[in-house]
Every structure is written in structure tokens, then in C-alpha cells.
PDB file of N, CA and C in Angstrom:
ATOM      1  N   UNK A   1       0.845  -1.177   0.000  1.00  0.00           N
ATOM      2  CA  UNK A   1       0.000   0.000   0.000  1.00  0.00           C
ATOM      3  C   UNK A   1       0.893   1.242   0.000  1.00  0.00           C
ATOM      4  N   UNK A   2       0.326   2.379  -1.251  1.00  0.00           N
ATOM      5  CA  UNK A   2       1.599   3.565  -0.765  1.00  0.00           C
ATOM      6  C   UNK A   2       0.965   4.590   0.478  1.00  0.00           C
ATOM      7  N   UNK A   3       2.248   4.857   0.598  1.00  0.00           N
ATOM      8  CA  UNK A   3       2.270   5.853   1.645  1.00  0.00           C
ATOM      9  C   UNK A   3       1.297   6.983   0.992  1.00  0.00           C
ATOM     10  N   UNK A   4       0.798   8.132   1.491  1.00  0.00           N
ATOM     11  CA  UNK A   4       0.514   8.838   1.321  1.00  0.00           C
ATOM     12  C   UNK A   4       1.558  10.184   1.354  1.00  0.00           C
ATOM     13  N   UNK A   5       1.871  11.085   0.738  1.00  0.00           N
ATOM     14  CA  UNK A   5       2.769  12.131   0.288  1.00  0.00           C
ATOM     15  C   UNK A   5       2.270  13.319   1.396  1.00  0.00           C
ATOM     16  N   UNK A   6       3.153  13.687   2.210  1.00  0.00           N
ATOM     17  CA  UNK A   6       3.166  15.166   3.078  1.00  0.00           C
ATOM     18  C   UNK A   6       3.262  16.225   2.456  1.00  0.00           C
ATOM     19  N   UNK A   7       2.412  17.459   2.053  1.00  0.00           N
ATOM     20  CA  UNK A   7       2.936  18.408   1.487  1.00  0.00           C
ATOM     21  C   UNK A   7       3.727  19.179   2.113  1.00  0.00           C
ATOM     22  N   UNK A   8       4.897  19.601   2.024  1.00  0.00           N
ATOM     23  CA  UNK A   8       5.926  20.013   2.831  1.00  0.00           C
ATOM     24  C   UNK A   8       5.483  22.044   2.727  1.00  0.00           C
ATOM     25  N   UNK A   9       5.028  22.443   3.873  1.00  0.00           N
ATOM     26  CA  UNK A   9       5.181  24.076   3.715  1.00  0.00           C
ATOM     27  C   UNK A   9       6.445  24.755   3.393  1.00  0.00           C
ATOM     28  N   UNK A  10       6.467  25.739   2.827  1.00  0.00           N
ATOM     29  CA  UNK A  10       6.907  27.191   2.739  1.00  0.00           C
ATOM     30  C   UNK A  10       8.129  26.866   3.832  1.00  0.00           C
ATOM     31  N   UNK A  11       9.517  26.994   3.630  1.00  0.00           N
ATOM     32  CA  UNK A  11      10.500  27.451   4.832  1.00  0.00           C
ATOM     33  C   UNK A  11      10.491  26.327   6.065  1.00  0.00           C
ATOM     34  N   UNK A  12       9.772  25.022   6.057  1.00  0.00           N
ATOM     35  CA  UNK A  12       9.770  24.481   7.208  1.00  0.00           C
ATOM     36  C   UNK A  12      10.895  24.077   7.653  1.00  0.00           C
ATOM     37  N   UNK A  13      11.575  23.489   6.952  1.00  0.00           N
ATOM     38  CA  UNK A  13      12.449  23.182   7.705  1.00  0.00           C
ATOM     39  C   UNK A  13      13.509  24.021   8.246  1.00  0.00           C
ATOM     40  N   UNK A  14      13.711  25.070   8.050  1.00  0.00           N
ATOM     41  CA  UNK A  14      14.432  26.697   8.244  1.00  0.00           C
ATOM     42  C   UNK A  14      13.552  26.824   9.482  1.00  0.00           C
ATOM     43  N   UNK A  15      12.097  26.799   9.688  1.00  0.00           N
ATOM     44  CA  UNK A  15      11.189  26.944  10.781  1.00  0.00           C
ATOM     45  C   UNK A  15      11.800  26.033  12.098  1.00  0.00           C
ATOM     46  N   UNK A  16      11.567  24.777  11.671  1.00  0.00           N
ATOM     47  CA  UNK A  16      11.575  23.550  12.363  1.00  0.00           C
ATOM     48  C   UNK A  16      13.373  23.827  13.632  1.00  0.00           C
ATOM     49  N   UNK A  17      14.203  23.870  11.952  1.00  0.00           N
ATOM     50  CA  UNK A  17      15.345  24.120  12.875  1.00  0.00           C
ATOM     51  C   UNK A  17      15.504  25.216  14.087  1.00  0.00           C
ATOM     52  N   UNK A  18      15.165  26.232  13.815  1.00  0.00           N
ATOM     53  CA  UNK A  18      14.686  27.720  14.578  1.00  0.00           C
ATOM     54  C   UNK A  18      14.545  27.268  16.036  1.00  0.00           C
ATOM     55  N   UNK A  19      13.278  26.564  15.946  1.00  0.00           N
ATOM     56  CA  UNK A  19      12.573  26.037  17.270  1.00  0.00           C
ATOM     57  C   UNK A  19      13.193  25.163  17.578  1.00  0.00           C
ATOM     58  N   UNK A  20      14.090  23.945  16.644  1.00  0.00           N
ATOM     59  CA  UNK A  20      14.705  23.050  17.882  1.00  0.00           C
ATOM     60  C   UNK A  20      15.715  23.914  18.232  1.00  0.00           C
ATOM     61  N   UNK A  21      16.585  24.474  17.699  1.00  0.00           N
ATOM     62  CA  UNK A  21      17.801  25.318  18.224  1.00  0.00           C
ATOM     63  C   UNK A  21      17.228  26.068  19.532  1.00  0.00           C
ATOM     64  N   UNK A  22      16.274  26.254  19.771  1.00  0.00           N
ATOM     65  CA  UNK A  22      15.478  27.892  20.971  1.00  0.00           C
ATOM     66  C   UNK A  22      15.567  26.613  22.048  1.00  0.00           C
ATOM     67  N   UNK A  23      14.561  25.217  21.600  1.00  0.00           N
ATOM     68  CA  UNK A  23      14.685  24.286  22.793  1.00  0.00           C
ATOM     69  C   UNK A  23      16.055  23.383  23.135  1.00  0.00           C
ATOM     70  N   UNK A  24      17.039  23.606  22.280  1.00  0.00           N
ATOM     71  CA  UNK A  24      18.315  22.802  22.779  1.00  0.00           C
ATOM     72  C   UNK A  24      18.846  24.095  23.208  1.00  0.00           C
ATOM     73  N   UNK A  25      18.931  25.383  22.936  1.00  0.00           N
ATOM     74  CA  UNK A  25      19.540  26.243  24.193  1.00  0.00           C
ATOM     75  C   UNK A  25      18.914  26.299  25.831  1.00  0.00           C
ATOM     76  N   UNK A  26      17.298  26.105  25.403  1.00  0.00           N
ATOM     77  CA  UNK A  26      16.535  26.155  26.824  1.00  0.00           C
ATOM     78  C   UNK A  26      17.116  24.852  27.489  1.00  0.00           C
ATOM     79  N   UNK A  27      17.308  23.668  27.198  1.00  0.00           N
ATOM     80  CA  UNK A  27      17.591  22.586  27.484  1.00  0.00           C
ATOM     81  C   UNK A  27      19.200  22.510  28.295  1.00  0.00           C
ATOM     82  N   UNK A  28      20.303  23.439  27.616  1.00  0.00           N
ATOM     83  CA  UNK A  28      21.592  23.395  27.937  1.00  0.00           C
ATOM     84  C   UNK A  28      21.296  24.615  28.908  1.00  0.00           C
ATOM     85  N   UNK A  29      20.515  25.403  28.876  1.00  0.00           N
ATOM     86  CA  UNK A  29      20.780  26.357  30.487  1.00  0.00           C
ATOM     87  C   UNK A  29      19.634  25.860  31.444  1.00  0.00           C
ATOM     88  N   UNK A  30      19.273  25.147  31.596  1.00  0.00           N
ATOM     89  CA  UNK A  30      18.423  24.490  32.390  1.00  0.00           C
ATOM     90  C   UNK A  30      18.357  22.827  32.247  1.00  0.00           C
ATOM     91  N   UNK A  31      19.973  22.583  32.379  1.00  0.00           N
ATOM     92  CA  UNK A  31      20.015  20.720  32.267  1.00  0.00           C
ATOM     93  C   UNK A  31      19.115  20.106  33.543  1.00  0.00           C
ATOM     94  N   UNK A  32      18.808  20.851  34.152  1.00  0.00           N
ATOM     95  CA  UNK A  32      17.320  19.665  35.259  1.00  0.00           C
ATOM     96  C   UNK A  32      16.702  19.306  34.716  1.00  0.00           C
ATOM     97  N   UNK A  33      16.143  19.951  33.243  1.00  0.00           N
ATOM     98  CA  UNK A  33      14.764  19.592  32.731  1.00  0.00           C
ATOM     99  C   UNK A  33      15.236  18.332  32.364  1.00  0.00           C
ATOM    100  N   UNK A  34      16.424  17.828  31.879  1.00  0.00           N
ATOM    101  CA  UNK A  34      16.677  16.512  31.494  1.00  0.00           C
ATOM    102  C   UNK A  34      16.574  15.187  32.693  1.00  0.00           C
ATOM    103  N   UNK A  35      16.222  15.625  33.426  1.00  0.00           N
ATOM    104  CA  UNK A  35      16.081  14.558  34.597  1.00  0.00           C
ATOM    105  C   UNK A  35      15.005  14.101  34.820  1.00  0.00           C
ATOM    106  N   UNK A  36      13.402  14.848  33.895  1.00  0.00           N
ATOM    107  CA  UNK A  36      11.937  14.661  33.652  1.00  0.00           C
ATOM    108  C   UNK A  36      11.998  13.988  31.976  1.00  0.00           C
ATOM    109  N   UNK A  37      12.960  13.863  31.509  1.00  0.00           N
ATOM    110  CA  UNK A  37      13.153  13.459  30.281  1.00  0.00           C
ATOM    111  C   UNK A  37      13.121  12.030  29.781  1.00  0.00           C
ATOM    112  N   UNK A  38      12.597  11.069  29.432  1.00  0.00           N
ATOM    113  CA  UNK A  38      13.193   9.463  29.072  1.00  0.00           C
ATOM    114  C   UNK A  38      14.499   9.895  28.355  1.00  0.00           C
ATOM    115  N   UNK A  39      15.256   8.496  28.238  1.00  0.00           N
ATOM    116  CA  UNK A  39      16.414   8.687  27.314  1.00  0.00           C
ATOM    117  C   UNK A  39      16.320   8.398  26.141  1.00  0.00           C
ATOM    118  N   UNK A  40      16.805   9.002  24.989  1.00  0.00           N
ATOM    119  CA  UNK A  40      16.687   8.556  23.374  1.00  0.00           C
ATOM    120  C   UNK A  40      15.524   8.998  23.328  1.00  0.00           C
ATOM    121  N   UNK A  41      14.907  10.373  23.280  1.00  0.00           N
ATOM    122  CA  UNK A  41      13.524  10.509  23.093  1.00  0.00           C
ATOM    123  C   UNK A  41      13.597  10.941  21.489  1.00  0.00           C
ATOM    124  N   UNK A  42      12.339  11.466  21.045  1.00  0.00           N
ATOM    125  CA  UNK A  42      11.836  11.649  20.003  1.00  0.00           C
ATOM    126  C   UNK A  42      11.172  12.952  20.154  1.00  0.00           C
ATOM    127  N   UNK A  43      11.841  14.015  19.815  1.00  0.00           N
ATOM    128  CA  UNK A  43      11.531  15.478  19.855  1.00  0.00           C
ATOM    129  C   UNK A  43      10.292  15.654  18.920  1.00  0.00           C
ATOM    130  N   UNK A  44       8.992  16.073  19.261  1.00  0.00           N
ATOM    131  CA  UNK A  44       8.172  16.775  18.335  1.00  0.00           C
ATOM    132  C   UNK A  44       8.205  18.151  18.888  1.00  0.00           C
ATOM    133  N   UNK A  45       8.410  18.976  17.653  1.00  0.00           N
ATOM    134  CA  UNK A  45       7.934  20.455  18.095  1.00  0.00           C
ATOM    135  C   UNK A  45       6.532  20.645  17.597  1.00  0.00           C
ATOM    136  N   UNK A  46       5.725  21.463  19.144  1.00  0.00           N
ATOM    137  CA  UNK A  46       4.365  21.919  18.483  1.00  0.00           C
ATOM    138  C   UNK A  46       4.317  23.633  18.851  1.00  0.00           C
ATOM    139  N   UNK A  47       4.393  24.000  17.983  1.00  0.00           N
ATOM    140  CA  UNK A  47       4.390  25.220  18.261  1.00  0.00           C
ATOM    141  C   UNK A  47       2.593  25.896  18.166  1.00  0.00           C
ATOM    142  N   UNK A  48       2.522  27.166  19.087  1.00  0.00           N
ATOM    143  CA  UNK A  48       1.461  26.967  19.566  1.00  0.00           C
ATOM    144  C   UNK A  48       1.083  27.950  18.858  1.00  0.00           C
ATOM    145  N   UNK A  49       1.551  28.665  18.068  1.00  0.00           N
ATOM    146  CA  UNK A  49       1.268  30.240  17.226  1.00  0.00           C
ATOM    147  C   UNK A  49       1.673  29.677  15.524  1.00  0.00           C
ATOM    148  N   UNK A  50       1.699  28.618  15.584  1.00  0.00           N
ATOM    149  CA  UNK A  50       1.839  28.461  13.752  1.00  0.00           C
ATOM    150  C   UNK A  50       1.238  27.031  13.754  1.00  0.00           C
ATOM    151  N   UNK A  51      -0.182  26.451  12.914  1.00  0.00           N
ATOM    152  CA  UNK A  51      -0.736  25.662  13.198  1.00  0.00           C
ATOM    153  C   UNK A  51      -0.242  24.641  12.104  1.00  0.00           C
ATOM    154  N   UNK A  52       0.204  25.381  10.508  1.00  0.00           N
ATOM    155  CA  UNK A  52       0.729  25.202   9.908  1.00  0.00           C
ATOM    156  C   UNK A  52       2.087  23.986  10.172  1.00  0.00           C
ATOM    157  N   UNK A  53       2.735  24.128  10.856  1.00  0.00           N
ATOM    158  CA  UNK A  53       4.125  23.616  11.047  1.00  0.00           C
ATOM    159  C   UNK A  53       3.147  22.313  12.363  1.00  0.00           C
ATOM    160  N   UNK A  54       2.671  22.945  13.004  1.00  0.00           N
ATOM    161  CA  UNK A  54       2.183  21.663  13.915  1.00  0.00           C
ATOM    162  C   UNK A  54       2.044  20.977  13.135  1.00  0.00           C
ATOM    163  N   UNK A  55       0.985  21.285  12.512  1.00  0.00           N
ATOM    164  CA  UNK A  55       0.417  19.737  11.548  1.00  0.00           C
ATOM    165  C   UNK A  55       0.994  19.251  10.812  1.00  0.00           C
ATOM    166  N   UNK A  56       2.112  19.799  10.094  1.00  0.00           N
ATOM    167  CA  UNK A  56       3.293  19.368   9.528  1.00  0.00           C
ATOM    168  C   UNK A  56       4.099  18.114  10.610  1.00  0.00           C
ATOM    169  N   UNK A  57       4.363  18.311  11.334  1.00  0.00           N
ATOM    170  CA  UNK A  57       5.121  17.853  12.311  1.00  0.00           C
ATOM    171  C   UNK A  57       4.534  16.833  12.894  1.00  0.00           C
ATOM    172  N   UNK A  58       3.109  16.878  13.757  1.00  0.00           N
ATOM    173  CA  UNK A  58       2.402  15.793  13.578  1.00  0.00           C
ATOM    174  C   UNK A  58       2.181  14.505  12.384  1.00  0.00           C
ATOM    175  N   UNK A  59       1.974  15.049  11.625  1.00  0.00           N
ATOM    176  CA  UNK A  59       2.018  14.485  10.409  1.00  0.00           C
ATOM    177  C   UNK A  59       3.129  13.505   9.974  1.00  0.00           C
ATOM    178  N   UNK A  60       4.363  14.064  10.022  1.00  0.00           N
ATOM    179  CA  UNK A  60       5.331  13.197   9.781  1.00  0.00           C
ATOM    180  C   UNK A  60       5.503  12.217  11.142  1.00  0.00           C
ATOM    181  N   UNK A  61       5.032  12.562  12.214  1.00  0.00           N
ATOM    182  CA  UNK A  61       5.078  11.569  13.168  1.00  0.00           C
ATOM    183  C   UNK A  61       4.357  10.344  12.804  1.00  0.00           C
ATOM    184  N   UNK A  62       3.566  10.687  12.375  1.00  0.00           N
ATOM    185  CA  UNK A  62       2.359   9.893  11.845  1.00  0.00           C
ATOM    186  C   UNK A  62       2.653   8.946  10.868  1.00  0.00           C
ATOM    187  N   UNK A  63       3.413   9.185   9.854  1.00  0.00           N
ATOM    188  CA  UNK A  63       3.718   8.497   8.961  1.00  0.00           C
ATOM    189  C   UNK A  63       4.659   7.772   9.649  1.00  0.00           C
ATOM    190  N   UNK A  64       6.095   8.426   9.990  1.00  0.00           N
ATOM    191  CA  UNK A  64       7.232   7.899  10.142  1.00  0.00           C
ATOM    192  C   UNK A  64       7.272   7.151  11.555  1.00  0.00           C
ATOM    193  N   UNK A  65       6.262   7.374  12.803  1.00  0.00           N
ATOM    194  CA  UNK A  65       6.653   6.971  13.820  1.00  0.00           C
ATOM    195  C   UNK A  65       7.700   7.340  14.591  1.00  0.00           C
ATOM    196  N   UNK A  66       8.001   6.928  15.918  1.00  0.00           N
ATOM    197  CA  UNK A  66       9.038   7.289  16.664  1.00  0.00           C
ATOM    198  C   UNK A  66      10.347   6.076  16.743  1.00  0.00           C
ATOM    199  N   UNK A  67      10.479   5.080  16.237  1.00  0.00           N
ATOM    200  CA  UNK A  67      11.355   4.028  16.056  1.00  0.00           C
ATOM    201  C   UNK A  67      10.952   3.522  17.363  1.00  0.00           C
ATOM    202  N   UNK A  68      10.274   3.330  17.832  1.00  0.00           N
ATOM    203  CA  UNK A  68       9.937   2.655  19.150  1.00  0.00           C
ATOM    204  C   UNK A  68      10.722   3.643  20.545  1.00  0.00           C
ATOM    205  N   UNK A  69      11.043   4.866  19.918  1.00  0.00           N
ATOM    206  CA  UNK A  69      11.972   5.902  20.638  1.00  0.00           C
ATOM    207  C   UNK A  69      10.639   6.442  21.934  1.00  0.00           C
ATOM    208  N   UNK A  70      10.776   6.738  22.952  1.00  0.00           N
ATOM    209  CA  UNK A  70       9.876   7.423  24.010  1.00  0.00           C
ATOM    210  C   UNK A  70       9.685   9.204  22.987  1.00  0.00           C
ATOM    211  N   UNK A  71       8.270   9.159  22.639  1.00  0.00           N
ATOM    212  CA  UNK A  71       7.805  10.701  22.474  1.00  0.00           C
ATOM    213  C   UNK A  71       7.656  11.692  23.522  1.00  0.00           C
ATOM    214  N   UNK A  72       8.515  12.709  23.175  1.00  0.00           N
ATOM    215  CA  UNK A  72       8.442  14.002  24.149  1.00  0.00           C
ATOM    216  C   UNK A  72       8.029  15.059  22.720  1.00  0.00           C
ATOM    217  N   UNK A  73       6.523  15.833  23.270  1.00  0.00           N
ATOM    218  CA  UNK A  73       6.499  16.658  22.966  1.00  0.00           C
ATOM    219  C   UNK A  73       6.620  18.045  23.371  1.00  0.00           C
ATOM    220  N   UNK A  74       7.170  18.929  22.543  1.00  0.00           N
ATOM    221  CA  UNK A  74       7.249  19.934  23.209  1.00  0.00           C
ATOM    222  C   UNK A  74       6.649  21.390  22.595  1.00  0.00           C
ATOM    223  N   UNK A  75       5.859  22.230  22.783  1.00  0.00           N
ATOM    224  CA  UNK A  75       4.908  23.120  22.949  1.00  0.00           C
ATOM    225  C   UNK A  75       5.712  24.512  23.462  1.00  0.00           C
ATOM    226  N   UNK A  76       5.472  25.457  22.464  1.00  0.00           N
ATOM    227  CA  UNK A  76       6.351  26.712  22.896  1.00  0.00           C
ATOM    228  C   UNK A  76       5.869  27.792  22.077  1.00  0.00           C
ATOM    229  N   UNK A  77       6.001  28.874  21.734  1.00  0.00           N
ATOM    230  CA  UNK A  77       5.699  29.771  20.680  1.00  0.00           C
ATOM    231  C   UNK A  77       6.980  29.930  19.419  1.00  0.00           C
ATOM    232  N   UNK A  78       6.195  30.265  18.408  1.00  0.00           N
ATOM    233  CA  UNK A  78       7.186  30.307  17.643  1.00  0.00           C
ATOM    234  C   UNK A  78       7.673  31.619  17.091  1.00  0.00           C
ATOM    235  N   UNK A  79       7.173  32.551  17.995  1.00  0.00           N
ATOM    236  CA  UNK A  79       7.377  33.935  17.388  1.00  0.00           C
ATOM    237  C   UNK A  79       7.441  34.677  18.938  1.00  0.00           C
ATOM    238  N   UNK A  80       8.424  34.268  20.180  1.00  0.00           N
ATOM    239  CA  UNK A  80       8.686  34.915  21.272  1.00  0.00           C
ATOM    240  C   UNK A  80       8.720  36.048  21.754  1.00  0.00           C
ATOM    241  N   UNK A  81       8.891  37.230  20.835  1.00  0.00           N
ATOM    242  CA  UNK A  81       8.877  38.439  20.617  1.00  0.00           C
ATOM    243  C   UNK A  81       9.879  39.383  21.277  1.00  0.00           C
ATOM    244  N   UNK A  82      11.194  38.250  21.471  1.00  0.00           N
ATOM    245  CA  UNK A  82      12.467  38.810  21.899  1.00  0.00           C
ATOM    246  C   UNK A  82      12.081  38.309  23.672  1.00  0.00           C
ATOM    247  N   UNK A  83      11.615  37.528  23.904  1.00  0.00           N
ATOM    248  CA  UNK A  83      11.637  36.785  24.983  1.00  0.00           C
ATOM    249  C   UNK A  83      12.274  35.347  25.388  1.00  0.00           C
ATOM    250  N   UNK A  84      12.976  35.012  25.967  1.00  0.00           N
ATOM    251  CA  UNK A  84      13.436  33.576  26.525  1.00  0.00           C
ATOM    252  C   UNK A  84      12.355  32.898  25.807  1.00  0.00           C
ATOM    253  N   UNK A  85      13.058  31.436  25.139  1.00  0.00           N
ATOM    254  CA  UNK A  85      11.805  30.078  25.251  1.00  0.00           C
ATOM    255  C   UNK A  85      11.466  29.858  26.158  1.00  0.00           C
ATOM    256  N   UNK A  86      10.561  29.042  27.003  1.00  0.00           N
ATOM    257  CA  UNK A  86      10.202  28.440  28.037  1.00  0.00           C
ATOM    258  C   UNK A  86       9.335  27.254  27.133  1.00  0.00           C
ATOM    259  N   UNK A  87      10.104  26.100  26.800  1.00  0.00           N
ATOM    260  CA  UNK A  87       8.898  25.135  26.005  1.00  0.00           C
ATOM    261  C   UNK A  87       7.746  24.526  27.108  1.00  0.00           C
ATOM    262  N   UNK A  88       6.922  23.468  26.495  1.00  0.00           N
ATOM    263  CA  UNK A  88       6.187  22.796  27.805  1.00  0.00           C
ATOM    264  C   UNK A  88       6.374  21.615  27.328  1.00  0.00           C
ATOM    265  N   UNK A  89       7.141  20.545  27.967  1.00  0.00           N
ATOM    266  CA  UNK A  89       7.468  19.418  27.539  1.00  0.00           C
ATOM    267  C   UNK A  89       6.236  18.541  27.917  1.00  0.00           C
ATOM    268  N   UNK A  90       5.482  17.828  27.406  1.00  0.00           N
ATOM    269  CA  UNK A  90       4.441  16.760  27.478  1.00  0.00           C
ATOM    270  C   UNK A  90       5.198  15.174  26.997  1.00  0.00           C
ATOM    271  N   UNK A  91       4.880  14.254  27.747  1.00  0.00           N
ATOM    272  CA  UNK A  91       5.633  13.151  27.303  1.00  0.00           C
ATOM    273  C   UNK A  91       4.077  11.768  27.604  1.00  0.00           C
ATOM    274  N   UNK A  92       3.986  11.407  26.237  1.00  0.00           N
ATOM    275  CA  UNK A  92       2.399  10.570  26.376  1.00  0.00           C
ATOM    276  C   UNK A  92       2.530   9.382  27.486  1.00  0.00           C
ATOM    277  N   UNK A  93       1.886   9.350  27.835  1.00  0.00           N
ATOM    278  CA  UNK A  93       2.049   7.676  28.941  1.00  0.00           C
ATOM    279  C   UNK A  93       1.504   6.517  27.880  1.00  0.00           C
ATOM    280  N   UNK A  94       2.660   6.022  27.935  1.00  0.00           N
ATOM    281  CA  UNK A  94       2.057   4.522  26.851  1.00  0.00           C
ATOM    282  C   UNK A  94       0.739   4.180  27.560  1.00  0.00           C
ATOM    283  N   UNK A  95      -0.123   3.644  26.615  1.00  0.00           N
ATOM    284  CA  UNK A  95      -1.358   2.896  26.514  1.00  0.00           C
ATOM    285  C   UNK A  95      -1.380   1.592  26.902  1.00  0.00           C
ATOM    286  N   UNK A  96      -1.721   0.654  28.215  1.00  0.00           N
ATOM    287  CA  UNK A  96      -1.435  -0.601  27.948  1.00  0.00           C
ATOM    288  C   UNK A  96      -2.342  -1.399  27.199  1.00  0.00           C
ATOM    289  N   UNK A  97      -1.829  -2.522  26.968  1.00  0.00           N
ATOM    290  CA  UNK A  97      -2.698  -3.742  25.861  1.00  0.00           C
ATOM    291  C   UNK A  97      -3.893  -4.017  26.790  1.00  0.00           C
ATOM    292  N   UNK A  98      -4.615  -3.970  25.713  1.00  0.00           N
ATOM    293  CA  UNK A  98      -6.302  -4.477  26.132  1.00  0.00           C
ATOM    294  C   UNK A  98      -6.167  -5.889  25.832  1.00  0.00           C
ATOM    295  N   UNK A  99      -6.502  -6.582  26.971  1.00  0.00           N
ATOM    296  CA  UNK A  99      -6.678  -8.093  26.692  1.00  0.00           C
ATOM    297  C   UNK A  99      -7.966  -8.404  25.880  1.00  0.00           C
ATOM    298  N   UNK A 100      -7.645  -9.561  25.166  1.00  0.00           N
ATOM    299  CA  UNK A 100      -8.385  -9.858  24.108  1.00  0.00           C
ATOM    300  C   UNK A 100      -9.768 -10.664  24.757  1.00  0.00           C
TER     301      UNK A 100
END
């Protein structure tokens, strides 16, 4: 069965990088947050002011999956307005198996 094709927006990945760069600086001046973290996670950015790039981003989760990697999402603005990031890291609680 084929995959279905992502239409890729305008600049995303120029976007995408932006925001992980804002959360790997928030991350290196505030290494505690890594102690609420699993290891080997799977970064989604959702940015909360461009709905555009969310769904982008979702999307490829969607297709591609996390390699069996622990999902951390993380939630921030994408247009700070000359303010510090502060992301909001969300990390899903696996679902357990429904017995049959």
C-alpha cells in the first residue's frame, strides 16, 4: 500500500530548525529539565502560534513513527517576541494492551 505524500510548507524546515535550536539552548541552560526526560527521546515540536508547522510535524510523526523511541512533545511559541523560550514538555504515557 503507498504511503501517502506530506505536502511540505513554505520554509519548514528553516522553521523547524529555529525552534529546535530555541529548545536545545533552553535545554543546555536548564540541564534539570533533562532529569523529567526518558532517554533517546523523540523530539516533536508543536508550536502553539503556527498551526501550519504543527500539523506538519504531527504528520510526519504519523507516517514515520518514533522508532519505538519514548515521544516528548514539546509546545512553545514560535514567534517569542524577543523573549526567553520556556517550552512545555508533554511526554504521552504509553497505553497498555487491552486483553483480548
Amino acid at each position: 500500500m503507498a504511503q501517502a505524500k506530506i505536502n511540505t510548507p513554505a520554509n519548514i524546515v528553516e522553521r523547524n530548525l529555529l525552534l529546535t535550536g530555541e529548545i536545545m539552548r533552553y535545554l543546555l541552560n536548564h540541564p534539570q529539565t533533562f532529569d523529567i526526560l526518558p532517554d533517546k527521546f523523540e523530539l516533536v515540536v508543536l508550536p502553539e502560534d503556527d498551526p501550519e508547522m504543527r500539523l506538519y510535524n504531527l504528520e510526519l510523526l504519523d507516517k514515520y513513527g518514533s522508532e519505538g523511541r519514548p515521544i516528548v512533545f514539546a509546545r512553545l511559541k514560535s514567534h517569542p517576541a524577543m523573549q526567553p523560550v520556556a517550552p512545555n514538555f508533554f511526554i504521552p504515557a504509553p497505553i497498555a494492551a487491552q486483553e483480548a
